[in-house]
C-alpha atoms as a PDB file:
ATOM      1  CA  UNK A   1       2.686  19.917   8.347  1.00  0.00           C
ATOM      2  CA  UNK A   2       4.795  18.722   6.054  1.00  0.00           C
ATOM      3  CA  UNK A   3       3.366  15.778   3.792  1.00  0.00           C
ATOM      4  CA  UNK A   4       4.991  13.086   1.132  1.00  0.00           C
ATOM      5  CA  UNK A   5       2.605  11.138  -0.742  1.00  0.00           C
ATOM      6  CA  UNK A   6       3.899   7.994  -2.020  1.00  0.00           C
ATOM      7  CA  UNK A   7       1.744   7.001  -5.507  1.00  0.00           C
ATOM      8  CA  UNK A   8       1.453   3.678  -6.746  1.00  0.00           C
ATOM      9  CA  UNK A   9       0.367   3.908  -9.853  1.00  0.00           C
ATOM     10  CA  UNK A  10       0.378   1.579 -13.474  1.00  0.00           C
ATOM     11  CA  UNK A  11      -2.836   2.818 -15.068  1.00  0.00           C
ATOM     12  CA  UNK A  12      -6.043   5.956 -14.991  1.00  0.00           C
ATOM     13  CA  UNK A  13      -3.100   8.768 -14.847  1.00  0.00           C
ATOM     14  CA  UNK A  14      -6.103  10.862 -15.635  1.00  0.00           C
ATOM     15  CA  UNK A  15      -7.485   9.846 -11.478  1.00  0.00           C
ATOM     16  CA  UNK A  16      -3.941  10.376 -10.665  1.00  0.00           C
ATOM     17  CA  UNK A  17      -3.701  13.934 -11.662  1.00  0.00           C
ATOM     18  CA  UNK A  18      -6.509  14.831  -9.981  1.00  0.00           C
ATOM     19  CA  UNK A  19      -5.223  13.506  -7.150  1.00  0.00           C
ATOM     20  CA  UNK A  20      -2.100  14.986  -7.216  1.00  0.00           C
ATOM     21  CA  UNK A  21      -4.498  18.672  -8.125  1.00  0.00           C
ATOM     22  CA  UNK A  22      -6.727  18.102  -4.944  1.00  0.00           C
ATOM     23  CA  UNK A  23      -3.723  17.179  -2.812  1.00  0.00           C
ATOM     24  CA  UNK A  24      -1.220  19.907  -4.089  1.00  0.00           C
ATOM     25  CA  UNK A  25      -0.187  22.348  -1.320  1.00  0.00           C
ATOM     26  CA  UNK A  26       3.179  23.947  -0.442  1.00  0.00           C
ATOM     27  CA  UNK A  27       4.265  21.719   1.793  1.00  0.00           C
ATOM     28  CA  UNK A  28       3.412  18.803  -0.268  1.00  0.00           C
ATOM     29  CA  UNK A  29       5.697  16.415  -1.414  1.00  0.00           C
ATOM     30  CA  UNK A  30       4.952  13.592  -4.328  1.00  0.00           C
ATOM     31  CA  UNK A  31       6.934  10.894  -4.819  1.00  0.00           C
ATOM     32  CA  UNK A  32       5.542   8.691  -8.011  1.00  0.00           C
ATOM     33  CA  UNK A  33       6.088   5.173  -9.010  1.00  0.00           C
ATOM     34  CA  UNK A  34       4.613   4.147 -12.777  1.00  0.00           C
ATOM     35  CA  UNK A  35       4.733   0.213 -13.080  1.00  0.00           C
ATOM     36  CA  UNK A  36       7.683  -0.395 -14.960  1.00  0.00           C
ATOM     37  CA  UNK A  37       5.501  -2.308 -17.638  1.00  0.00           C
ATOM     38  CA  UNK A  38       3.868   1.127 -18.556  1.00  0.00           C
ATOM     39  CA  UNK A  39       6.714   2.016 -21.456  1.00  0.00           C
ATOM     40  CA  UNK A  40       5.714   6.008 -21.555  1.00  0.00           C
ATOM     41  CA  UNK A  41       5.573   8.413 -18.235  1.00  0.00           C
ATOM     42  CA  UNK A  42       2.081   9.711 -17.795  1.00  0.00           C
ATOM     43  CA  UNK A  43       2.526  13.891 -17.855  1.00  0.00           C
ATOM     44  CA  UNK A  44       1.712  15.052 -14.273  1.00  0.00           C
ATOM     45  CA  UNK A  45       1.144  18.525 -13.657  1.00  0.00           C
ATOM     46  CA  UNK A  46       2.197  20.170 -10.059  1.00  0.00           C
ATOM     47  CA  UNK A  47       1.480  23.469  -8.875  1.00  0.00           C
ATOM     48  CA  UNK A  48       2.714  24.791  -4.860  1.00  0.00           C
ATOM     49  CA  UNK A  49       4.280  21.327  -3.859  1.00  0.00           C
ATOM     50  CA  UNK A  50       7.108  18.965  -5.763  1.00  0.00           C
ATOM     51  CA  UNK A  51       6.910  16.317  -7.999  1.00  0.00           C
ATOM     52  CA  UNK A  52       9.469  13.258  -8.661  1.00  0.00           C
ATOM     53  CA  UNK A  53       9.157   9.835 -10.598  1.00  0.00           C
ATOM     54  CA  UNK A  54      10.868   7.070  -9.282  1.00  0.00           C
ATOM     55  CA  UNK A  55      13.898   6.379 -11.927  1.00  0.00           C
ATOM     56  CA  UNK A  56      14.262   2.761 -10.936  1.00  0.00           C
ATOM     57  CA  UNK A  57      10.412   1.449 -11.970  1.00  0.00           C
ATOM     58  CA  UNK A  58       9.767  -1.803 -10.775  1.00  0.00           C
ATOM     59  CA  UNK A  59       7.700  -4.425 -12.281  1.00  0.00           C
ATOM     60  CA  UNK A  60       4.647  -4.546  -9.985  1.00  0.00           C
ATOM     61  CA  UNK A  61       3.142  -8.089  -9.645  1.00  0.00           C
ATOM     62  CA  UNK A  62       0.124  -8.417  -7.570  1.00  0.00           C
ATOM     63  CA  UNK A  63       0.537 -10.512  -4.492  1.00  0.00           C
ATOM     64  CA  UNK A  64       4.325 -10.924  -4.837  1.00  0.00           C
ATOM     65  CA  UNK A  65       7.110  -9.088  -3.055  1.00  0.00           C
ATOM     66  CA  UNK A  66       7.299  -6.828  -5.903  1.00  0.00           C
ATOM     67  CA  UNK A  67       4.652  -4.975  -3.933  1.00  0.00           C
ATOM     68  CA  UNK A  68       6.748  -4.689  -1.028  1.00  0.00           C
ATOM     69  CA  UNK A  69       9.845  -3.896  -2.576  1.00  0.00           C
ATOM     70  CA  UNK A  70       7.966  -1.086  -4.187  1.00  0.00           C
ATOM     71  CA  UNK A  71       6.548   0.596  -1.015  1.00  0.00           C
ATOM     72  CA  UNK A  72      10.267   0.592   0.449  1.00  0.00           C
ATOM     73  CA  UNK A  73      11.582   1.982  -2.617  1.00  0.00           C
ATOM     74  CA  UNK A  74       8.801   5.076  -2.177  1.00  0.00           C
ATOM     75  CA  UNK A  75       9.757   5.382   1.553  1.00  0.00           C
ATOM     76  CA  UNK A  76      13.434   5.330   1.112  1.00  0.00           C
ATOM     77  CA  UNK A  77      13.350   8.146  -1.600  1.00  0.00           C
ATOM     78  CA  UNK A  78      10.998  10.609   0.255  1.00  0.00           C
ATOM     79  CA  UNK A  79      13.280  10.008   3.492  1.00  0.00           C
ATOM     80  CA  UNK A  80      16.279  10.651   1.068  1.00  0.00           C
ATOM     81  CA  UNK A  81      14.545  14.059   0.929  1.00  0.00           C
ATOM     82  CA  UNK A  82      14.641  15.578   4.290  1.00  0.00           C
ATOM     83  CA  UNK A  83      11.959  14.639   7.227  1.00  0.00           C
ATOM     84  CA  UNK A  84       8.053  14.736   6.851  1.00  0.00           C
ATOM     85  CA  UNK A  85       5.674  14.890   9.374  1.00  0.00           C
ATOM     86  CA  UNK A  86       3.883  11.932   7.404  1.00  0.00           C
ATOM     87  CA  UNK A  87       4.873   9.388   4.805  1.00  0.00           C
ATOM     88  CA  UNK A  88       1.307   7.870   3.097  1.00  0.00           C
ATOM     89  CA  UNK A  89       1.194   5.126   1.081  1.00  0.00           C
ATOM     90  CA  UNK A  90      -1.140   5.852  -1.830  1.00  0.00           C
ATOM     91  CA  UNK A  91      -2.813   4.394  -4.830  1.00  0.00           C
ATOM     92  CA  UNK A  92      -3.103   6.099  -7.838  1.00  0.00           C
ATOM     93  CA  UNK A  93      -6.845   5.221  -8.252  1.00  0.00           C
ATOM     94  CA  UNK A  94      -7.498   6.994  -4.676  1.00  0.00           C
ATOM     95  CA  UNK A  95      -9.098  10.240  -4.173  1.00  0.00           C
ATOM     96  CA  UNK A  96      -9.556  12.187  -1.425  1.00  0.00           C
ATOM     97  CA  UNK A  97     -12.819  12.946  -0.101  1.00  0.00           C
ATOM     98  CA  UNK A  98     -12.449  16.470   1.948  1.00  0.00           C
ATOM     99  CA  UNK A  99      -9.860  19.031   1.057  1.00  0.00           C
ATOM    100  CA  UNK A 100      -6.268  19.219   1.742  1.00  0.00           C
ATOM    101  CA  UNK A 101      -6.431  21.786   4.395  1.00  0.00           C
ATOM    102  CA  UNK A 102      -9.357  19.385   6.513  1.00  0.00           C
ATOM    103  CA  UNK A 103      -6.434  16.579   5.763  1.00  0.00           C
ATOM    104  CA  UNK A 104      -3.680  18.413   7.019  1.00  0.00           C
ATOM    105  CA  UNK A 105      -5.842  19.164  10.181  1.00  0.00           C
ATOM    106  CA  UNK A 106      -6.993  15.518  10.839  1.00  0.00           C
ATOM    107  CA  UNK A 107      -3.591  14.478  10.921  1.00  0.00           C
ATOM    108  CA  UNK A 108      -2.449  17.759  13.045  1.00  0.00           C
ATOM    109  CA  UNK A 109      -4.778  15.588  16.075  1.00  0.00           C
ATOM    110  CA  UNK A 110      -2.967  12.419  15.543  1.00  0.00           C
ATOM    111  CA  UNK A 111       0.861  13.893  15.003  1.00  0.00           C
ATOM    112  CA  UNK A 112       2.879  11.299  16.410  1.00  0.00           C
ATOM    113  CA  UNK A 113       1.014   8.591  15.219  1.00  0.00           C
ATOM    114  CA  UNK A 114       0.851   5.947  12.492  1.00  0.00           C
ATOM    115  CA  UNK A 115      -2.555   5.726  10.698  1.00  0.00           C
ATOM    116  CA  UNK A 116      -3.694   2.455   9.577  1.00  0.00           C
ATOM    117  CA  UNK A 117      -7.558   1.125   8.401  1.00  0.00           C
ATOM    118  CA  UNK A 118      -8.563  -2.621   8.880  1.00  0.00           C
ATOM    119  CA  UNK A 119      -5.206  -3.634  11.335  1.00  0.00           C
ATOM    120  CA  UNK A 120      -6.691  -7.140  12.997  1.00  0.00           C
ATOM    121  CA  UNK A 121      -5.004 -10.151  13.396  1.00  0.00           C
ATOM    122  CA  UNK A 122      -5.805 -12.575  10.266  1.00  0.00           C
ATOM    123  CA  UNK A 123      -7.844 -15.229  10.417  1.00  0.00           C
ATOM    124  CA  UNK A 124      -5.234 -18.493  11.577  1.00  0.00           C
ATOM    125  CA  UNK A 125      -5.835 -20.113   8.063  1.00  0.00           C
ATOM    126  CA  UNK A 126      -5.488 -17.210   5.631  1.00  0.00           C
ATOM    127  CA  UNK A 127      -1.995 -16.236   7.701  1.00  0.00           C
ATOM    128  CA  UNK A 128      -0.314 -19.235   7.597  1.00  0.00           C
ATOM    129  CA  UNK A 129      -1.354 -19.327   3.917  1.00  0.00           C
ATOM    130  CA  UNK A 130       0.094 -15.910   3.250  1.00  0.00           C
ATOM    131  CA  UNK A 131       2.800 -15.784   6.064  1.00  0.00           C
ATOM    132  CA  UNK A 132       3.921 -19.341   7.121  1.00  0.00           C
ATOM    133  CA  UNK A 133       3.805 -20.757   3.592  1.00  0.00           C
ATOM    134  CA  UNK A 134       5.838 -20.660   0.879  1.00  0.00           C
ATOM    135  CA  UNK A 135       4.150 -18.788  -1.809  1.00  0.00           C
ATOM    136  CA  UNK A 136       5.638 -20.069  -5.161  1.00  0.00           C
ATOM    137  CA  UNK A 137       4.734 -18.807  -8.928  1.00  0.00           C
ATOM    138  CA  UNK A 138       3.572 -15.523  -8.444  1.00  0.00           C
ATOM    139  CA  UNK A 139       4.969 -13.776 -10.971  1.00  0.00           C
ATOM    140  CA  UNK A 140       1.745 -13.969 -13.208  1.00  0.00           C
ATOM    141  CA  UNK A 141      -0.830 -15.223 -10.725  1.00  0.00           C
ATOM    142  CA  UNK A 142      -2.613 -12.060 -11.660  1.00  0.00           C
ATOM    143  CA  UNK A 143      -1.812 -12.300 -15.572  1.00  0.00           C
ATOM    144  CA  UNK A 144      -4.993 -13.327 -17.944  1.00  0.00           C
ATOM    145  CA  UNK A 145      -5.261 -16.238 -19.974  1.00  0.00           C
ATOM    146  CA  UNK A 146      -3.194 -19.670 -20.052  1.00  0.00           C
ATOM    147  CA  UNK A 147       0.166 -17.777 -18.144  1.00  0.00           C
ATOM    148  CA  UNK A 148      -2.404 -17.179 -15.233  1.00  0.00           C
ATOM    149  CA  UNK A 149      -4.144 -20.090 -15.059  1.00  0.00           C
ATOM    150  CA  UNK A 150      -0.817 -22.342 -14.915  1.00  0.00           C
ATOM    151  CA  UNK A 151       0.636 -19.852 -12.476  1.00  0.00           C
ATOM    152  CA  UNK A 152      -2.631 -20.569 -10.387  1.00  0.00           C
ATOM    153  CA  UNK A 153      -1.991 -24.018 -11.003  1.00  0.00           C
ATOM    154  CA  UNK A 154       1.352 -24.565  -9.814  1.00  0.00           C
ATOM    155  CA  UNK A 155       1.035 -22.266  -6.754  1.00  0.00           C
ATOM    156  CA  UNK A 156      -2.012 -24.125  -5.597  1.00  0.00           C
ATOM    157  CA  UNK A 157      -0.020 -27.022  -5.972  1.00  0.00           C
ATOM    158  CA  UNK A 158       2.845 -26.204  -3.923  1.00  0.00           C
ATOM    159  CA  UNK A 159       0.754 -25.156  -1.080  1.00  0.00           C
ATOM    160  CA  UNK A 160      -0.631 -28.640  -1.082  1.00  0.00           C
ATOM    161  CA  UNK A 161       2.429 -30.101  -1.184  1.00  0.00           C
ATOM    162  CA  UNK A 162       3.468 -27.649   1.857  1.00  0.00           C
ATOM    163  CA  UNK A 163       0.474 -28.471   3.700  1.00  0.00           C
ATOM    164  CA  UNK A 164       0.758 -32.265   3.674  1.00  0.00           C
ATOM    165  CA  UNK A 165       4.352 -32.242   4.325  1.00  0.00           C
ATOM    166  CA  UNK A 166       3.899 -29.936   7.104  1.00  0.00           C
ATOM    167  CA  UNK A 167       6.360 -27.439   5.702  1.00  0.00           C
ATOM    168  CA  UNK A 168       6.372 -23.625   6.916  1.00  0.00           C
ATOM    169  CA  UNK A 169       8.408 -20.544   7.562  1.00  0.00           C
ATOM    170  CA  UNK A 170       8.482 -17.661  10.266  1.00  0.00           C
ATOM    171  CA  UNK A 171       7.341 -20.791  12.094  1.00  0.00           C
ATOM    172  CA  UNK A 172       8.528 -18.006  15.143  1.00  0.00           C
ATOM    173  CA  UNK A 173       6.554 -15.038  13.875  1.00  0.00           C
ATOM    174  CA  UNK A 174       3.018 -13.536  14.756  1.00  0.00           C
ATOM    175  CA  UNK A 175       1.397 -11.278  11.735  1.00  0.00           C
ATOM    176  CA  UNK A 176      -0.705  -8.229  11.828  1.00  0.00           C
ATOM    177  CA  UNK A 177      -3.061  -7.045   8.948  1.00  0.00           C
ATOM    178  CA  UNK A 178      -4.172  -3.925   7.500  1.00  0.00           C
ATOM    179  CA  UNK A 179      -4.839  -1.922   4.623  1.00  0.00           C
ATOM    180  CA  UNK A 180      -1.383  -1.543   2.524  1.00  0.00           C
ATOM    181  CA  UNK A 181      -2.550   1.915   1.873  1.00  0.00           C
ATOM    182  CA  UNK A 182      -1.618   4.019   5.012  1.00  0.00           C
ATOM    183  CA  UNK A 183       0.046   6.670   6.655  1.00  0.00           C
ATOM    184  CA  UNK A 184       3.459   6.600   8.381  1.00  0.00           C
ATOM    185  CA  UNK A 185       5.151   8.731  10.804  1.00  0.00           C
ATOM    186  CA  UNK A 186       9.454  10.017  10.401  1.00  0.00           C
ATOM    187  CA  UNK A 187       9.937   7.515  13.098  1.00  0.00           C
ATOM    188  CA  UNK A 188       7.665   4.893  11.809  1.00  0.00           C
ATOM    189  CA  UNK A 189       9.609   5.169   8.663  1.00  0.00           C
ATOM    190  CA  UNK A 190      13.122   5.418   9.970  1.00  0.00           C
ATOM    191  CA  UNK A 191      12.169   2.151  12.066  1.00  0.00           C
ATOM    192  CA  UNK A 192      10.635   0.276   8.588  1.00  0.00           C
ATOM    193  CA  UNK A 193      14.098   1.120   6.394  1.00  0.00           C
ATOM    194  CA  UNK A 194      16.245  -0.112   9.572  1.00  0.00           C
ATOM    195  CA  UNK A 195      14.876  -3.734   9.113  1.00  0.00           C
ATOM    196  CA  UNK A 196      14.563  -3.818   5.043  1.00  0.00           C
ATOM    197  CA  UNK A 197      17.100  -6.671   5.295  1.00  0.00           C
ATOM    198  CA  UNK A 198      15.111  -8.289   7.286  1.00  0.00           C
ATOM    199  CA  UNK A 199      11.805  -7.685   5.399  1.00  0.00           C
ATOM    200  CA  UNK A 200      13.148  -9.168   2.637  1.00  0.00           C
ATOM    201  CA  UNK A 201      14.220 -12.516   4.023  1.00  0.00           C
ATOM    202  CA  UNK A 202      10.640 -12.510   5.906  1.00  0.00           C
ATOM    203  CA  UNK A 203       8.237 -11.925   3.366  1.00  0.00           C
ATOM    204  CA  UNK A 204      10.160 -13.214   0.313  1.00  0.00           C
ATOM    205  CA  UNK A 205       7.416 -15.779   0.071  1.00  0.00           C
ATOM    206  CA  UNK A 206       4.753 -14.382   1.447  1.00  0.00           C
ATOM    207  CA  UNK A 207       1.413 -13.773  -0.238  1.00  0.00           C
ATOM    208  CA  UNK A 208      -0.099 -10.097  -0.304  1.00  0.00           C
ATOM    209  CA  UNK A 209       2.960  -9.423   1.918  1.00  0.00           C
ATOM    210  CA  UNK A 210       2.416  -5.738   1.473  1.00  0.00           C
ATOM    211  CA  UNK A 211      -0.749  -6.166   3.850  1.00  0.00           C
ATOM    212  CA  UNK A 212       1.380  -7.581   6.427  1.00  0.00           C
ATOM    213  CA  UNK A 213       5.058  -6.242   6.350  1.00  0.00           C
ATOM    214  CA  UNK A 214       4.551  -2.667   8.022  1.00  0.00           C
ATOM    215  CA  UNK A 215       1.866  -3.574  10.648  1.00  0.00           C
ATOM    216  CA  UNK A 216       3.394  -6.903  12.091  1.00  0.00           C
ATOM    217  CA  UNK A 217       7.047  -5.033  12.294  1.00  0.00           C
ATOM    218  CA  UNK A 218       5.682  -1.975  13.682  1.00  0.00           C
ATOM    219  CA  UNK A 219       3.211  -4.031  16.289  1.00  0.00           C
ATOM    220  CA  UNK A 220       6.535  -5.790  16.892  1.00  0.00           C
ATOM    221  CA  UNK A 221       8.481  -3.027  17.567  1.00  0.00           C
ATOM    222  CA  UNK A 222       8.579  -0.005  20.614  1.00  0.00           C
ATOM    223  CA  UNK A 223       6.269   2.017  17.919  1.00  0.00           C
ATOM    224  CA  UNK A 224       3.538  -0.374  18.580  1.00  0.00           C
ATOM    225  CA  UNK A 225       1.413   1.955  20.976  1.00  0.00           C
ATOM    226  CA  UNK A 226       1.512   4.778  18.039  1.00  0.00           C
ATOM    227  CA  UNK A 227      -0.379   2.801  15.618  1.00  0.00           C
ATOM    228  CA  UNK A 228      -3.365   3.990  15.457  1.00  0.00           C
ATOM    229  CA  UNK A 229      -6.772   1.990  13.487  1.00  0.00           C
ATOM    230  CA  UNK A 230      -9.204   4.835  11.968  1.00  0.00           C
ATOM    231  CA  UNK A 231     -12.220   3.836  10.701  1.00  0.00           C
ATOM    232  CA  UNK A 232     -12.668   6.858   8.772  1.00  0.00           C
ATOM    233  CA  UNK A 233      -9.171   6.408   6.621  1.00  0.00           C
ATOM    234  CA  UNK A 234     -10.321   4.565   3.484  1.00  0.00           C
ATOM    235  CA  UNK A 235     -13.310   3.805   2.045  1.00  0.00           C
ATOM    236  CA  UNK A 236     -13.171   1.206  -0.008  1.00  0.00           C
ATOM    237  CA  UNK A 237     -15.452  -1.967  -0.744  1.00  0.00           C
ATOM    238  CA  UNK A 238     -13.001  -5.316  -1.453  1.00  0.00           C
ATOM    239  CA  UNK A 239     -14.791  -7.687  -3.971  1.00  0.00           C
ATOM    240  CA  UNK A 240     -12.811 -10.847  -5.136  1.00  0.00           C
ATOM    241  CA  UNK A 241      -9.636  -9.460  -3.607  1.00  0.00           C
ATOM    242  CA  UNK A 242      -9.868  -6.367  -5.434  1.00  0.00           C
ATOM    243  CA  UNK A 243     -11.630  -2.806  -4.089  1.00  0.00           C
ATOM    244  CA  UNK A 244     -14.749  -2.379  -6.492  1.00  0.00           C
ATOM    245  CA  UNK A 245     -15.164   0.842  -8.274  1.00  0.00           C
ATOM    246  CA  UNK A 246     -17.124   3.817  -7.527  1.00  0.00           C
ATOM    247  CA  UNK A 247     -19.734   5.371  -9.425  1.00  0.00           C
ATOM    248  CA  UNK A 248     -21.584   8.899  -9.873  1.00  0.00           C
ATOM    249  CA  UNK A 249     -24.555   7.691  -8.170  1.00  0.00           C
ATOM    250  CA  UNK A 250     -22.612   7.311  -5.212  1.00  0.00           C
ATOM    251  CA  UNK A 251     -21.377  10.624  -5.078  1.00  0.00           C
ATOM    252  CA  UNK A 252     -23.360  12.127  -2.234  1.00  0.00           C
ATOM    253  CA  UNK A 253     -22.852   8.943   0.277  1.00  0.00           C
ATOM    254  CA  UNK A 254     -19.364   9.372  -0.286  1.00  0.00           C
ATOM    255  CA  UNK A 255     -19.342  12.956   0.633  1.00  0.00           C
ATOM    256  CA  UNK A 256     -21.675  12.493   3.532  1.00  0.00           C
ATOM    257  CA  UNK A 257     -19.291   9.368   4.267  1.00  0.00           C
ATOM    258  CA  UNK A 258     -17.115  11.298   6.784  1.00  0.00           C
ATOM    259  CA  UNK A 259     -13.786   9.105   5.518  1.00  0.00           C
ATOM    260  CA  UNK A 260     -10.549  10.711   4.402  1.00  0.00           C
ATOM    261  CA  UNK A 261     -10.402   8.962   1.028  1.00  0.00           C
ATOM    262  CA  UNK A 262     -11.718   6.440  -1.263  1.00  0.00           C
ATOM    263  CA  UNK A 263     -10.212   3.893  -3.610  1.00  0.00           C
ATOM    264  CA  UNK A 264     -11.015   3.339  -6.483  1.00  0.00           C
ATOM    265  CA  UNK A 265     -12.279   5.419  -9.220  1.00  0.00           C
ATOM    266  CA  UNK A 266     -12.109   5.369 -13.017  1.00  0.00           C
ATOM    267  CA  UNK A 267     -11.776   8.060 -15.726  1.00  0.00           C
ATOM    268  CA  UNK A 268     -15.138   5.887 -17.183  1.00  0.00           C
END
C-alpha cells in the first residue's frame, strides 16, 4: 500500500527522525511541515521512501485556524503527488509502536476506510464554545507571559459578551469530534479539498477547529459510513489540553499496549 505521512512538526526533530527511520519503506511518502517560527530546517534523513518540506511554512498557533489551514496545506501537497492508499495526519512527537510492515497490514483490513480515535459528539457546552462561538484573540492564547494572559483575557471576554447577547454561528450545523491526528482515505481526501472554501468560512472562528473540521464534514458527507473509530489508533493521555509525555518506565505497557502509535515523546 502506498502511504503519505503528513508531519506536523515545530520542535524534538530528534523524535521526528526516528519516526520518519521506523516508518521509512518504499512506498512511503513524507510530506513535512516545520512551524514557520522555527528559522533553520531540522536535517531529516530518508532511506527507501521520499522526503519533502513544505516551502510555504505556516505560523502554527494552537487552537486557531492556523491548525487547520496547516493540515489542508499537508493534504493538498501529498494529493499534488499522485494517489495514496492513505493520507495520515501526524505529529512529529508520535511514534509508532509496531513496525511498518504490521502498519501496512492493519490498514490492508480496513482499505477503504477512514481511521479516526475518540470521534463522539462533544459535549453541548464545549461545542457551542468551540463551534457556535466566535473565538476571538487566538493568536497567542498559547504564548507565555503577559501576551498570553491578555490574549486569555480578551477571548474570555468576548465569549461572555457572545453568551449574554445570545450571539452564534453555524447556528445550522451539527459537529463531530475526534483526534486531529488520523488517517484518511484518496476519497476521503479528494472530498476534504472539494469543500476547503467552505472550511474556511466554517471554522474561521472556531476553537481547536482542527478536532472538528474533518470528522463533522466527512459524517456530513456520503463518506460517512467509511469512518471508522479504532480504539487501538493512538495512545495518548490528554492532561490540561495537552497529551502528557511518555517515559522509559512505561516502555513495556506501551509495547504490550496493542495501539498503533503513541504521542508524545521527548529526546529527554
Amino acid at each position: 500500500m502506498r502511504h503519505a505521512w503528513l508531519i506536523i512538526a515545530h520542535n524534538e526533530f530528534g523524535i521526528l527522525q526516528r519516526l520518519i527511520s521506523a516508518l521509512d519503506a518504499p512506498e512511503c511518502d513524507f510530506y513535512v511541515h516545520i512551524d514557520k517560527k522555527v528559522k533553520r530546517l531540522p536535517e531529516l534523513k530518508v532511506g527507501a521512501g521520499k522526503l519533502l518540506f513544505l516551502k510555504d511554512r505556516i505560523d502554527v498557533r494552537w487552537g486557531s485556524m492556523t491548525q487547520i489551514m496547516c493540515e489542508i496545506e499537508l493534504l493538498k501537497e501529498a494529493a499534488k503527488n499522485g494517489n495514496h492508499d492513505y493520507y495520515h495526519i501526524i505529529s512529529g512527537t508520535t511514534l509508532p509502536l509496531i513496525p511498518i510492515a504490521e502498519i501496512d497490514a492493519f490498514f490492508g483490513i480496513n482499505k477503504g476506510n477512514s481511521i479516526m480515535s475518540c470521534l463522539c459528539k462533544d459535549q453541548p457546552y464545549q461545542e457551542t464554545l468551540k463551534a457556535h462561538r466566535y473565538n476571538l484573540f487566538l493568536h497567542n492564547y498559547a504564548s507565555y507571559g503577559f501576551k498570553g494572559r491578555l490574549s486569555q483575557v480578551l477571548w474570555k471576554s468576548s465569549i461572555a459578551v457572545q453568551r449574554i447577547l445570545g450571539i452564534e454561528t453555524n447556528k445550522n450545523r451539527s459537529f463531530y469530534k475526534a483526534s486531529n491526528w488520523l488517517s484518511l482515505t484518496q476519497e476521503a481526501v479528494d472530498y476534504i479539498l472539494s469543500k476547503e472554501k467552505e472550511i474556511h468560512k466554517t471554522y474561521r472562528y472556531s476553537f481547536c477547529g482542527d478536532e472538528y473540521f474533518i470528522p463533522s464534514e466527512l459524517m456530513a458527507s456520503p463518506l460517512k459510513n467509511r469512518v471508522v473509530n479504532s480504539e487501538k489508533y493512538l495512545l495518548h493521555n490528554i492532561s490540561r489540553s495537552n497529551a502528557s509525555t511518555y517515559h522509559l518506565n512505561e516502555y513495556d505497557a506501551l509495547c504490550e499496549s496493542g495501539y498503533l502509535f503513541a504521542r508524545k515523546f521527548t529526546e529527554q
